[in-house]
C-alpha atoms as a PDB file:
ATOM      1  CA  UNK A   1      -4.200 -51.954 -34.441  1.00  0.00           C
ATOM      2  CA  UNK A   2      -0.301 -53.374 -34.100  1.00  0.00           C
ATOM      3  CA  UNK A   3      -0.089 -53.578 -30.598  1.00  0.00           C
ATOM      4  CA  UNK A   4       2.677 -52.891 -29.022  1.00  0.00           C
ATOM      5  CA  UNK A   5       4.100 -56.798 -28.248  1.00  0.00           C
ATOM      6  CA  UNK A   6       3.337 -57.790 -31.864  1.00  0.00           C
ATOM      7  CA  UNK A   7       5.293 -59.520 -33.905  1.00  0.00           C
ATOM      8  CA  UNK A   8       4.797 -57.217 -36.711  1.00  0.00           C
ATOM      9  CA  UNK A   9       6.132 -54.356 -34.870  1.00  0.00           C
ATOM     10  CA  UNK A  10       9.650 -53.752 -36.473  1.00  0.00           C
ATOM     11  CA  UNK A  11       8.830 -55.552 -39.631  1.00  0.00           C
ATOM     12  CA  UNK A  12       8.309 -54.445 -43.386  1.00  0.00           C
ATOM     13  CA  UNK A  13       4.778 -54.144 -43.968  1.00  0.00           C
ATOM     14  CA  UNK A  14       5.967 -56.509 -47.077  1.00  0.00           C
ATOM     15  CA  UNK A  15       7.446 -58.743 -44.406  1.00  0.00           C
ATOM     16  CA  UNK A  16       4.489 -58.658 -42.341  1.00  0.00           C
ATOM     17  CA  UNK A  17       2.838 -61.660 -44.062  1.00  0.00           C
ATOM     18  CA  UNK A  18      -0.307 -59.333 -45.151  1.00  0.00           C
ATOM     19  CA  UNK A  19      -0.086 -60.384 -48.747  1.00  0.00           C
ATOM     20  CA  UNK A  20       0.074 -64.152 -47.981  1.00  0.00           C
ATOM     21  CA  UNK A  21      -3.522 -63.640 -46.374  1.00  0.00           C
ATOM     22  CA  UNK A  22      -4.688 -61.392 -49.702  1.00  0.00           C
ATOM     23  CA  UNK A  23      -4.810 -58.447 -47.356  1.00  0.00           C
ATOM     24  CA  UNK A  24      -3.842 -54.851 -48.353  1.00  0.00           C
ATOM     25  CA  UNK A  25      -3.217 -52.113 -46.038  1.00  0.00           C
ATOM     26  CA  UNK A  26      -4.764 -49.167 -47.381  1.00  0.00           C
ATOM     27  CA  UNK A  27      -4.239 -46.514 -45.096  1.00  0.00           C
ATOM     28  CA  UNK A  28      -1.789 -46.904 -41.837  1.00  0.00           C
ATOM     29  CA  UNK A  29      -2.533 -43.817 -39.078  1.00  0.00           C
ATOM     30  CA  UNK A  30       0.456 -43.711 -36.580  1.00  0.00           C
ATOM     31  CA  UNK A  31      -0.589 -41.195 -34.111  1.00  0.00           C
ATOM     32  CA  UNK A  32      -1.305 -37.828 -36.490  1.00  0.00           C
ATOM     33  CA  UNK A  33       0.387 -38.820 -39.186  1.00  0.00           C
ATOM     34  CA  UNK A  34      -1.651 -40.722 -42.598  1.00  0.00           C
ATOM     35  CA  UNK A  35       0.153 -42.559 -44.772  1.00  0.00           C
ATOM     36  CA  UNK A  36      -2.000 -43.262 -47.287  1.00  0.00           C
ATOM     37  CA  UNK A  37      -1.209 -46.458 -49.277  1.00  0.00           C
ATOM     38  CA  UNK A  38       1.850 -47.468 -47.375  1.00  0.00           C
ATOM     39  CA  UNK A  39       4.438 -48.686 -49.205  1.00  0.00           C
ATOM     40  CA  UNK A  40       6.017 -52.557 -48.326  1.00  0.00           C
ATOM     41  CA  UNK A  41       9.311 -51.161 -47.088  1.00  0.00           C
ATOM     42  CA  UNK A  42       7.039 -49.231 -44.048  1.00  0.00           C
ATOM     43  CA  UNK A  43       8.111 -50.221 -41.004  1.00  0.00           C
ATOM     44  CA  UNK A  44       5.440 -51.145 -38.559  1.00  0.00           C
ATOM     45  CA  UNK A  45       5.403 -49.740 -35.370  1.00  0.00           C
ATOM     46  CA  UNK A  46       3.590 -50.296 -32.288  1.00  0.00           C
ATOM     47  CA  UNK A  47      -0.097 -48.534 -32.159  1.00  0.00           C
ATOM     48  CA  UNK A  48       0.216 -48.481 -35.594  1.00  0.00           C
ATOM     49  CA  UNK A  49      -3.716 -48.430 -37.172  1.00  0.00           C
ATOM     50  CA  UNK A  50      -4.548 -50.347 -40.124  1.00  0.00           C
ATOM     51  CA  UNK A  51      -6.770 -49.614 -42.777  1.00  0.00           C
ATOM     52  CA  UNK A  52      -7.310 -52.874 -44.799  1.00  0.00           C
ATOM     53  CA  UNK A  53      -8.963 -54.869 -47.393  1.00  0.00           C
ATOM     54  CA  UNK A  54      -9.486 -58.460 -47.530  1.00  0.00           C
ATOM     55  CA  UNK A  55     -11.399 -61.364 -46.205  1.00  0.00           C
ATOM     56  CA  UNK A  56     -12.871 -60.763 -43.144  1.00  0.00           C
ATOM     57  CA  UNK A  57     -12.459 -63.842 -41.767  1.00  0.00           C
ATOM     58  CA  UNK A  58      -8.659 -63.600 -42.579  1.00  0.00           C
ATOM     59  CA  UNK A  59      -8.725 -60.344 -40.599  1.00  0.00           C
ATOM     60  CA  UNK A  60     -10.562 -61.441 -37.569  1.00  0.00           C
ATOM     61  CA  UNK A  61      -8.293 -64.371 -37.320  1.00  0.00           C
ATOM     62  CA  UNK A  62      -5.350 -61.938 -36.353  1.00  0.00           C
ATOM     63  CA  UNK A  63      -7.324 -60.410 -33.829  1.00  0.00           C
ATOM     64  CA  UNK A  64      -5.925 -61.314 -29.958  1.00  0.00           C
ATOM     65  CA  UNK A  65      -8.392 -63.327 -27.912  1.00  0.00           C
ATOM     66  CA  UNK A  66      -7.771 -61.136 -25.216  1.00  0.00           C
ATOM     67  CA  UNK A  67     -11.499 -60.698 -24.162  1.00  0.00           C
ATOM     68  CA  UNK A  68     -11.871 -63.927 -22.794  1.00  0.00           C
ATOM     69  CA  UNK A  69      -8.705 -64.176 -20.908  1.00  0.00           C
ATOM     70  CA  UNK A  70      -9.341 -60.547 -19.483  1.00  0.00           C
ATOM     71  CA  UNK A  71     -13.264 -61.849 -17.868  1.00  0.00           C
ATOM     72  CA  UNK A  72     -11.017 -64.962 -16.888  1.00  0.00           C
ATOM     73  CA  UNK A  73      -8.983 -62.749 -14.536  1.00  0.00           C
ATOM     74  CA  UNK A  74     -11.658 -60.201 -13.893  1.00  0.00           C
ATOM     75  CA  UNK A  75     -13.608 -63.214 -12.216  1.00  0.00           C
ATOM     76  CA  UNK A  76     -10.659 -64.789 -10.431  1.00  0.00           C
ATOM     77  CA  UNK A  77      -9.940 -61.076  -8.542  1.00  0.00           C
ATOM     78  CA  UNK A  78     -13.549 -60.458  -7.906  1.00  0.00           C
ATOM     79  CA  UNK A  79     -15.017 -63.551  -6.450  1.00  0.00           C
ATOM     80  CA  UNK A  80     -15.120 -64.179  -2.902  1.00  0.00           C
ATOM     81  CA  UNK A  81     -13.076 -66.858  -1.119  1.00  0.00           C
ATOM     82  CA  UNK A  82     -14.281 -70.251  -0.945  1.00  0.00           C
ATOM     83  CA  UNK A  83     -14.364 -71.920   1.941  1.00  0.00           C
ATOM     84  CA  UNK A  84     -14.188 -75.574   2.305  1.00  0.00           C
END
């Protein structure tokens, strides 16, 4: 997924630096539209869905750490004030 605040969104897939990590986009689904085998002068947009090929741990390395910050907060607004 190209979230919306990434900085992919607005680039070339060619620009996107895809290639550089021996990834290929085989499919991008923006809402009900398939573009199969997107071409590198696509523009990304945000919510765009990837379909790709490569190494996996390439991949999961672009993937936001967002879980972790998200149970950070989720703790902070659910525990109880401490008292000293």
């Amino acid at each position: 997924m190209v979230h919306g605040g990434s900085d992919m969104v607005g680039k070339k897939l060619g620009e996107s630096g895809l290639d550089e990590r021996d990834i290929t986009v085989l499919t991008l689904h923006r809402g009900t539209q398939v573009i199969p085998n997107p071409r590198n002068k696509t523009v990304l947009e945000g919510e765009d869905r990837l379909l790709c090929f490569g190494k996996l741990e390439e991949m999961r390395s672009m993937i936001p750490d967002r879980k972790e910050r998200r149970v950070k907060r989720l703790m902070k607004k659910h525990l109880p004030p401490t008292t000293p």
